[in-house]
N, C-alpha and C. Protein backbone atom coordinates (compact mmCIF):
# COMPACT_ATOMS: atom_id res chain seq x y z
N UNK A 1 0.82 -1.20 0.00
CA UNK A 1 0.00 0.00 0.00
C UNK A 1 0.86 1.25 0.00
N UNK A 2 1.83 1.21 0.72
CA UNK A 2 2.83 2.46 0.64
C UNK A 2 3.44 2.55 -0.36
N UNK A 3 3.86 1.80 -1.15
CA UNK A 3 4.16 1.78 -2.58
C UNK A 3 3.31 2.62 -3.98
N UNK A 4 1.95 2.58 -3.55
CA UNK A 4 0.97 3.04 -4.46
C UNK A 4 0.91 4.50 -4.17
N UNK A 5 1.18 4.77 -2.86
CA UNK A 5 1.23 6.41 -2.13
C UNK A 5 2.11 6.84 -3.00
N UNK A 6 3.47 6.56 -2.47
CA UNK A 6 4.68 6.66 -3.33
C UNK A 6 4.96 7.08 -4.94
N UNK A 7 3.73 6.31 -5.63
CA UNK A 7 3.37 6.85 -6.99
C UNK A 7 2.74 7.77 -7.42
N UNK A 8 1.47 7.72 -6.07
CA UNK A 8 1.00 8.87 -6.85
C UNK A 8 1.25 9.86 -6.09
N UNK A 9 2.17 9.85 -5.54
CA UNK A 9 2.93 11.49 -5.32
C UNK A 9 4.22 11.73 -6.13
N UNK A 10 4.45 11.22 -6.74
CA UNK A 10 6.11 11.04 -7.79
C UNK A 10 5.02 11.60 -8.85
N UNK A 11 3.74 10.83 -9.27
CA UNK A 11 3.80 11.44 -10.46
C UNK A 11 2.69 12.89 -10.08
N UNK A 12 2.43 13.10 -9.03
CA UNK A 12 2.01 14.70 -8.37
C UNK A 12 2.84 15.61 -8.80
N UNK A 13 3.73 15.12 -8.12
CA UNK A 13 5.25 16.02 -8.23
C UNK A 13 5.46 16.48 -9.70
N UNK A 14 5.46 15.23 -10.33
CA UNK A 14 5.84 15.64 -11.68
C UNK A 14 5.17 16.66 -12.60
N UNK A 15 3.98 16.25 -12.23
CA UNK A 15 2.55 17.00 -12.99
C UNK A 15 2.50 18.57 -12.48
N UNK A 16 2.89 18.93 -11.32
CA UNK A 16 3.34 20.04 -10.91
C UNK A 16 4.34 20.44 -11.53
N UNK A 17 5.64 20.12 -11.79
CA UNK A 17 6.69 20.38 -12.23
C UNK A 17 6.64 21.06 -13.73
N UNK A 18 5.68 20.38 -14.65
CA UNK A 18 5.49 20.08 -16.10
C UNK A 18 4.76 21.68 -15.87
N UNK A 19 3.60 21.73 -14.72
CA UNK A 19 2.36 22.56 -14.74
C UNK A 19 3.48 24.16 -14.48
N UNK A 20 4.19 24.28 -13.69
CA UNK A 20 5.12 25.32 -13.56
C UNK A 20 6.35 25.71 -14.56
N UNK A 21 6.83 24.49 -15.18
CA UNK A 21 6.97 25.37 -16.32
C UNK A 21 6.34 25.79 -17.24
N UNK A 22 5.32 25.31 -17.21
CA UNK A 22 4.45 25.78 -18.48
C UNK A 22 3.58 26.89 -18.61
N UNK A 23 3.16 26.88 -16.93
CA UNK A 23 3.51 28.89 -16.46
C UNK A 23 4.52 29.63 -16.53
N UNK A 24 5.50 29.49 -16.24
CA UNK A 24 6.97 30.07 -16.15
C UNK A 24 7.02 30.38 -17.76
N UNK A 25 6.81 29.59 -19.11
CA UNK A 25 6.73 29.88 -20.44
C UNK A 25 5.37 30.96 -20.74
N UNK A 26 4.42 30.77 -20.00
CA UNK A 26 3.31 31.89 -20.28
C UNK A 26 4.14 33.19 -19.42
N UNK A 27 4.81 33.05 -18.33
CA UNK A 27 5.14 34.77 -17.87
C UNK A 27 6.10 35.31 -19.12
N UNK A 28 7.18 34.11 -19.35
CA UNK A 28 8.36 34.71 -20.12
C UNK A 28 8.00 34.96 -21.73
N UNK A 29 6.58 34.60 -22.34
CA UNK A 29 5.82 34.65 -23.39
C UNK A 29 6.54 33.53 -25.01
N UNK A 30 7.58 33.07 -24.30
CA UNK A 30 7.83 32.13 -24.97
C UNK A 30 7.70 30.61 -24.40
N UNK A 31 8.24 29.81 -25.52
CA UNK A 31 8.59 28.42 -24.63
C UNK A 31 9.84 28.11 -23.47
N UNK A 32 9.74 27.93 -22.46
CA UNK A 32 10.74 27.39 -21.42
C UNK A 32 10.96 25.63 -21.92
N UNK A 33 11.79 25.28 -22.61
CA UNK A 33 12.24 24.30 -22.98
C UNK A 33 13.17 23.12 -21.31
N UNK A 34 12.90 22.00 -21.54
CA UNK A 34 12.87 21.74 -20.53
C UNK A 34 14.74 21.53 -20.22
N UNK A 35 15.58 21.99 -21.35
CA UNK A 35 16.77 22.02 -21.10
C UNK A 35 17.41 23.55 -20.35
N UNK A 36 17.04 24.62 -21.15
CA UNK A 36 16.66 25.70 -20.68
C UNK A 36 16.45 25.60 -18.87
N UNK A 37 14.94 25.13 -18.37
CA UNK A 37 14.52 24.77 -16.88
C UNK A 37 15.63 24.31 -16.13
N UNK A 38 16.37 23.01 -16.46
CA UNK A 38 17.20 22.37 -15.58
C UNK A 38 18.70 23.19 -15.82
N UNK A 39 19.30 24.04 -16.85
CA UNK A 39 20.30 24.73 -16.26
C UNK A 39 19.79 26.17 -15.75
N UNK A 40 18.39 26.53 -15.34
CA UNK A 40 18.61 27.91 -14.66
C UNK A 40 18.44 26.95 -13.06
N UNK A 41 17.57 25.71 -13.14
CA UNK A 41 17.52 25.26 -11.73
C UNK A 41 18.73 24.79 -11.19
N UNK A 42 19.70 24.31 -11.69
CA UNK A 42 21.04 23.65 -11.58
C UNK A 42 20.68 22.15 -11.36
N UNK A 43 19.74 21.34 -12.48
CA UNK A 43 19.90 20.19 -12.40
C UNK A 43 20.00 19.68 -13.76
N UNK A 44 20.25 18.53 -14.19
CA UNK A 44 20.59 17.98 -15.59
C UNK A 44 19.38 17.48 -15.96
N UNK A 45 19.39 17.38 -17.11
CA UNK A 45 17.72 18.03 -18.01
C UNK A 45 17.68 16.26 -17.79
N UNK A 46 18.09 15.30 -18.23
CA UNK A 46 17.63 13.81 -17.91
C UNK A 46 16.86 14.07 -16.25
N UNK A 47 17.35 14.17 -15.26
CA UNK A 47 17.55 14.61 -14.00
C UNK A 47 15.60 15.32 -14.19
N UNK A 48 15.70 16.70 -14.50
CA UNK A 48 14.25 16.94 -14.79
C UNK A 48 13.31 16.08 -15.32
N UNK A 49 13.97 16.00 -16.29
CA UNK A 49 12.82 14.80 -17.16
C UNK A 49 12.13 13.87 -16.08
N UNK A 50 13.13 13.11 -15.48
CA UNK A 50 12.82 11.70 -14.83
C UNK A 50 11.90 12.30 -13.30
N UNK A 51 11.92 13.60 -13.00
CA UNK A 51 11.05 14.16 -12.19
C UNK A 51 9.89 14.43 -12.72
N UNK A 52 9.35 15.29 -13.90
CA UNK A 52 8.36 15.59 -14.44
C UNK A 52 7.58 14.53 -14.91
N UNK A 53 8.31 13.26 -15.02
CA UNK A 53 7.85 11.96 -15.64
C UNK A 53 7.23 10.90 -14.27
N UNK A 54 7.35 11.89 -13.37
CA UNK A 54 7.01 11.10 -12.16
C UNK A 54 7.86 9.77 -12.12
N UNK A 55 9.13 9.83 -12.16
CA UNK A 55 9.78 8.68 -12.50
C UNK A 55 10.76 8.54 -11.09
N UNK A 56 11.00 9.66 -10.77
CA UNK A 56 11.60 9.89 -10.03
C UNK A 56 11.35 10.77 -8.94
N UNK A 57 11.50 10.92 -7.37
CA UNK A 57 11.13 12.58 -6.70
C UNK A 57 12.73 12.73 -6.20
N UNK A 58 12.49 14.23 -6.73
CA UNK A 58 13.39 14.99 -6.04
C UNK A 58 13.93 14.79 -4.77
N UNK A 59 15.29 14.96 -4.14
CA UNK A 59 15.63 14.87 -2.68
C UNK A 59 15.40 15.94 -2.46
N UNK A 60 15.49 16.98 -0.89
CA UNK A 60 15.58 18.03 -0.54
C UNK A 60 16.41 19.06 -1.28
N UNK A 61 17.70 18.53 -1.64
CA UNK A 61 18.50 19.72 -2.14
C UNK A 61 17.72 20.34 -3.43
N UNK A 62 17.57 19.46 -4.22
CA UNK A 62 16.89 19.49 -5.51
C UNK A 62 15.44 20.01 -5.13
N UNK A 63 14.80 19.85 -4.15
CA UNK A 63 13.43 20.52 -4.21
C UNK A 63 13.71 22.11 -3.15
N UNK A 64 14.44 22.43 -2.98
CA UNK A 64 15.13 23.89 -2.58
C UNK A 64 15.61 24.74 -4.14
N UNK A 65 16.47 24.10 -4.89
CA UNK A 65 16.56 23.95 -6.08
C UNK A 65 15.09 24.72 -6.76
N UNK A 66 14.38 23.51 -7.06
CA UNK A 66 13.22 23.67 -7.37
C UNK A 66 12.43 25.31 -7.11
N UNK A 67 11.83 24.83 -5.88
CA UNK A 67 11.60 26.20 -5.17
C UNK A 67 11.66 27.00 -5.06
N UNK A 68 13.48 27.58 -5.55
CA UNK A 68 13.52 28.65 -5.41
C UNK A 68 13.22 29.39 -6.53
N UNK A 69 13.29 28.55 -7.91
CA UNK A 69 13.67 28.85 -8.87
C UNK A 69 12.15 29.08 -9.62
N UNK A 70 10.96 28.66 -9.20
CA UNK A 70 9.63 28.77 -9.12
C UNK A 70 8.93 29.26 -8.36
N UNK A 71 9.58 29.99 -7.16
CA UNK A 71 9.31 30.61 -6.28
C UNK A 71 7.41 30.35 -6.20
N UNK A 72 7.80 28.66 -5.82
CA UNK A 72 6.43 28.32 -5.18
C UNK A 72 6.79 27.40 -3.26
N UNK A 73 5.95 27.16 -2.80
CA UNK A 73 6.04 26.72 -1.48
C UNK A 73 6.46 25.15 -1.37
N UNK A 74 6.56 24.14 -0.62
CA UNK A 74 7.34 23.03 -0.69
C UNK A 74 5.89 22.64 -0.78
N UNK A 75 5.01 23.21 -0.45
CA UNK A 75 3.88 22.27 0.23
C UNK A 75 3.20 22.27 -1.34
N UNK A 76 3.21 22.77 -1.76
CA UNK A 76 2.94 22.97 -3.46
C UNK A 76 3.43 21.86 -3.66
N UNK A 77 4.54 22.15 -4.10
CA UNK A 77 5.71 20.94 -4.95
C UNK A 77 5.14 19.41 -4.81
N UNK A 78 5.00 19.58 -3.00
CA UNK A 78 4.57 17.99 -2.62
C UNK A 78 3.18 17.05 -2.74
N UNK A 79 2.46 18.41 -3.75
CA UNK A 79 1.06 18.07 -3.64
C UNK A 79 0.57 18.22 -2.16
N UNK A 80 0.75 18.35 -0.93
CA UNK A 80 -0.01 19.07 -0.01
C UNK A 80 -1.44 19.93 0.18
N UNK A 81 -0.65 21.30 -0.67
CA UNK A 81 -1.50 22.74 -0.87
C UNK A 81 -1.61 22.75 -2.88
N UNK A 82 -2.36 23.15 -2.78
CA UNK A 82 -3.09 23.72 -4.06
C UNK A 82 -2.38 25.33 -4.00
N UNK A 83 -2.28 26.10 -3.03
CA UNK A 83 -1.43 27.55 -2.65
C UNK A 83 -0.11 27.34 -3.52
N UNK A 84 0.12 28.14 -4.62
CA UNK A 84 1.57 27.91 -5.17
C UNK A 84 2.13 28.46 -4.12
N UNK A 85 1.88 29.82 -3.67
CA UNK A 85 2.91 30.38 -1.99
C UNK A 85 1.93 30.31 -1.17
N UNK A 86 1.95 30.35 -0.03
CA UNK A 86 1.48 30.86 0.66
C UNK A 86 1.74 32.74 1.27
N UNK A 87 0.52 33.06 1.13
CA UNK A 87 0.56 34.78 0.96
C UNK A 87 0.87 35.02 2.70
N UNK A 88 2.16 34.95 2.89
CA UNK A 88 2.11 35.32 4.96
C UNK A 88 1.92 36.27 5.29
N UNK A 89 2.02 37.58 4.24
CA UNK A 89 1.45 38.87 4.87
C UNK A 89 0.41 39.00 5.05
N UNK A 90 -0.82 38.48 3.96
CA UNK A 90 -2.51 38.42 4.00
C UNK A 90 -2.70 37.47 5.40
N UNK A 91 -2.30 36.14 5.24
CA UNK A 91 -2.42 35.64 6.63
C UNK A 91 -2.30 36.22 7.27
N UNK A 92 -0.94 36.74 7.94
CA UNK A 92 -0.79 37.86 9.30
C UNK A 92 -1.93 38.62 9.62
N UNK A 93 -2.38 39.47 8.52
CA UNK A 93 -3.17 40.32 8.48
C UNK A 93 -4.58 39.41 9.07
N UNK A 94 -4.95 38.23 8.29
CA UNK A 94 -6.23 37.65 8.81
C UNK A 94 -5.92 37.30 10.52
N UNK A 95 -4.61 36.97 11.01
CA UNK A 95 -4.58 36.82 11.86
C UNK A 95 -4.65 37.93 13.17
N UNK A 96 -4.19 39.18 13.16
CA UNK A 96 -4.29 40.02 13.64
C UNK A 96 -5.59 40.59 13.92
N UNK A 97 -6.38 40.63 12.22
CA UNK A 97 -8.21 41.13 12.52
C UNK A 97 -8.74 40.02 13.64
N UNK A 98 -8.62 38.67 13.24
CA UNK A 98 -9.24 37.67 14.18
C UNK A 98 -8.50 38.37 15.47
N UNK A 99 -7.75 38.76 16.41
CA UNK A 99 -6.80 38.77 17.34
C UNK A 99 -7.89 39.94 17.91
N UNK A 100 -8.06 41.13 17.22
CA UNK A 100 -8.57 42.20 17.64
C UNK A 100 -10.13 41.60 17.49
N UNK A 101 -10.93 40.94 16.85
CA UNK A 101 -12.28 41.02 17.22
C UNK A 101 -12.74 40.14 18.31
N UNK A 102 -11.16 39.08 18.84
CA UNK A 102 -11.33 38.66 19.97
C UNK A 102 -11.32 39.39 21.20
N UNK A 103 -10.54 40.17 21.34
CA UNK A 103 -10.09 41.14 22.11
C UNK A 103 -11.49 41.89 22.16
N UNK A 104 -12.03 42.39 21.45
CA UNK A 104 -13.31 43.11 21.85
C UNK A 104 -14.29 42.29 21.94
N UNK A 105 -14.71 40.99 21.41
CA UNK A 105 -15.85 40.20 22.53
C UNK A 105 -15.10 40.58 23.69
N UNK A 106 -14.19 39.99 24.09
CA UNK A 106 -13.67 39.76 25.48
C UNK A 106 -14.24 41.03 26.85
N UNK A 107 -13.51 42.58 25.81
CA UNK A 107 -14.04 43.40 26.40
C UNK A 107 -15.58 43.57 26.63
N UNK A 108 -15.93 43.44 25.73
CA UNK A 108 -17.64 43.24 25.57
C UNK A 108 -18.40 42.35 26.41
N UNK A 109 -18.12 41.58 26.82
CA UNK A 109 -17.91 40.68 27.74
C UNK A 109 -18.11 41.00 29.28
N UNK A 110 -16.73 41.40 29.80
CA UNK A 110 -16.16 41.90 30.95
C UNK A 110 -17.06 43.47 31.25
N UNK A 111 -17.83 44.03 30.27
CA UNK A 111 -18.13 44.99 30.24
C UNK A 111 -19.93 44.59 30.92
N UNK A 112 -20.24 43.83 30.59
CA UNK A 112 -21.81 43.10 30.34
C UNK A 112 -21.70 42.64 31.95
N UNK A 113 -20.81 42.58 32.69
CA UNK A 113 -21.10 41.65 33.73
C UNK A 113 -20.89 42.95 34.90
């Protein structure tokens, strides 16, 4: 059974991989060729291939690599999140409003009694 996990996150990975460059070719308005991809990431285009082909997953170094160079989140990469980043300033921000409308029940509260 862990074996079948194993696959279909190799070929997650990959399908992500394929799916980001093929954005990365819509920002740069041409094609990002997948030889092109693996020398701006610093890996060898077989090396990509056998990732995008779900053939293979990346180790850590290579998905830092990755990452940076797509400037998407790990949790992306790993199939996790659907979030290519996660936005931490908008969070913060949701977190802070929640912080303050707690803070005023509270007062609201203490005020009532």
């Amino acid at each position: 059974m862990e074996q079948v996990n194993n696959e279909l996150n190799t070929k997650e990975i990959g399908k992500r991989l394929v799916d980001l460059r093929t954005k990365k070719s819509e920002e740069m308005g041409r094609t990002l060729t997948k030889g092109e991809a693996s020398k701006k990431i610093g890996l060898g285009v077989n090396t990509l291939g056998l990732y995008e082909h779900g053939e293979k997953i990346p180790d850590i170094k290579q998905l830092i690599k990755i990452r940076n160079y797509y400037k998407v989140s790990f949790d992306y990469l790993l199939g996790v999140s659907d979030e290519l980043s996660p936005d931490l300033k908008a969070q913060a921000e949701k977190n802070k409003k929640a912080i303050n409308d707690i803070k005023k029940i509270l007062i609201d509260l203490q005020k009532q009694k």
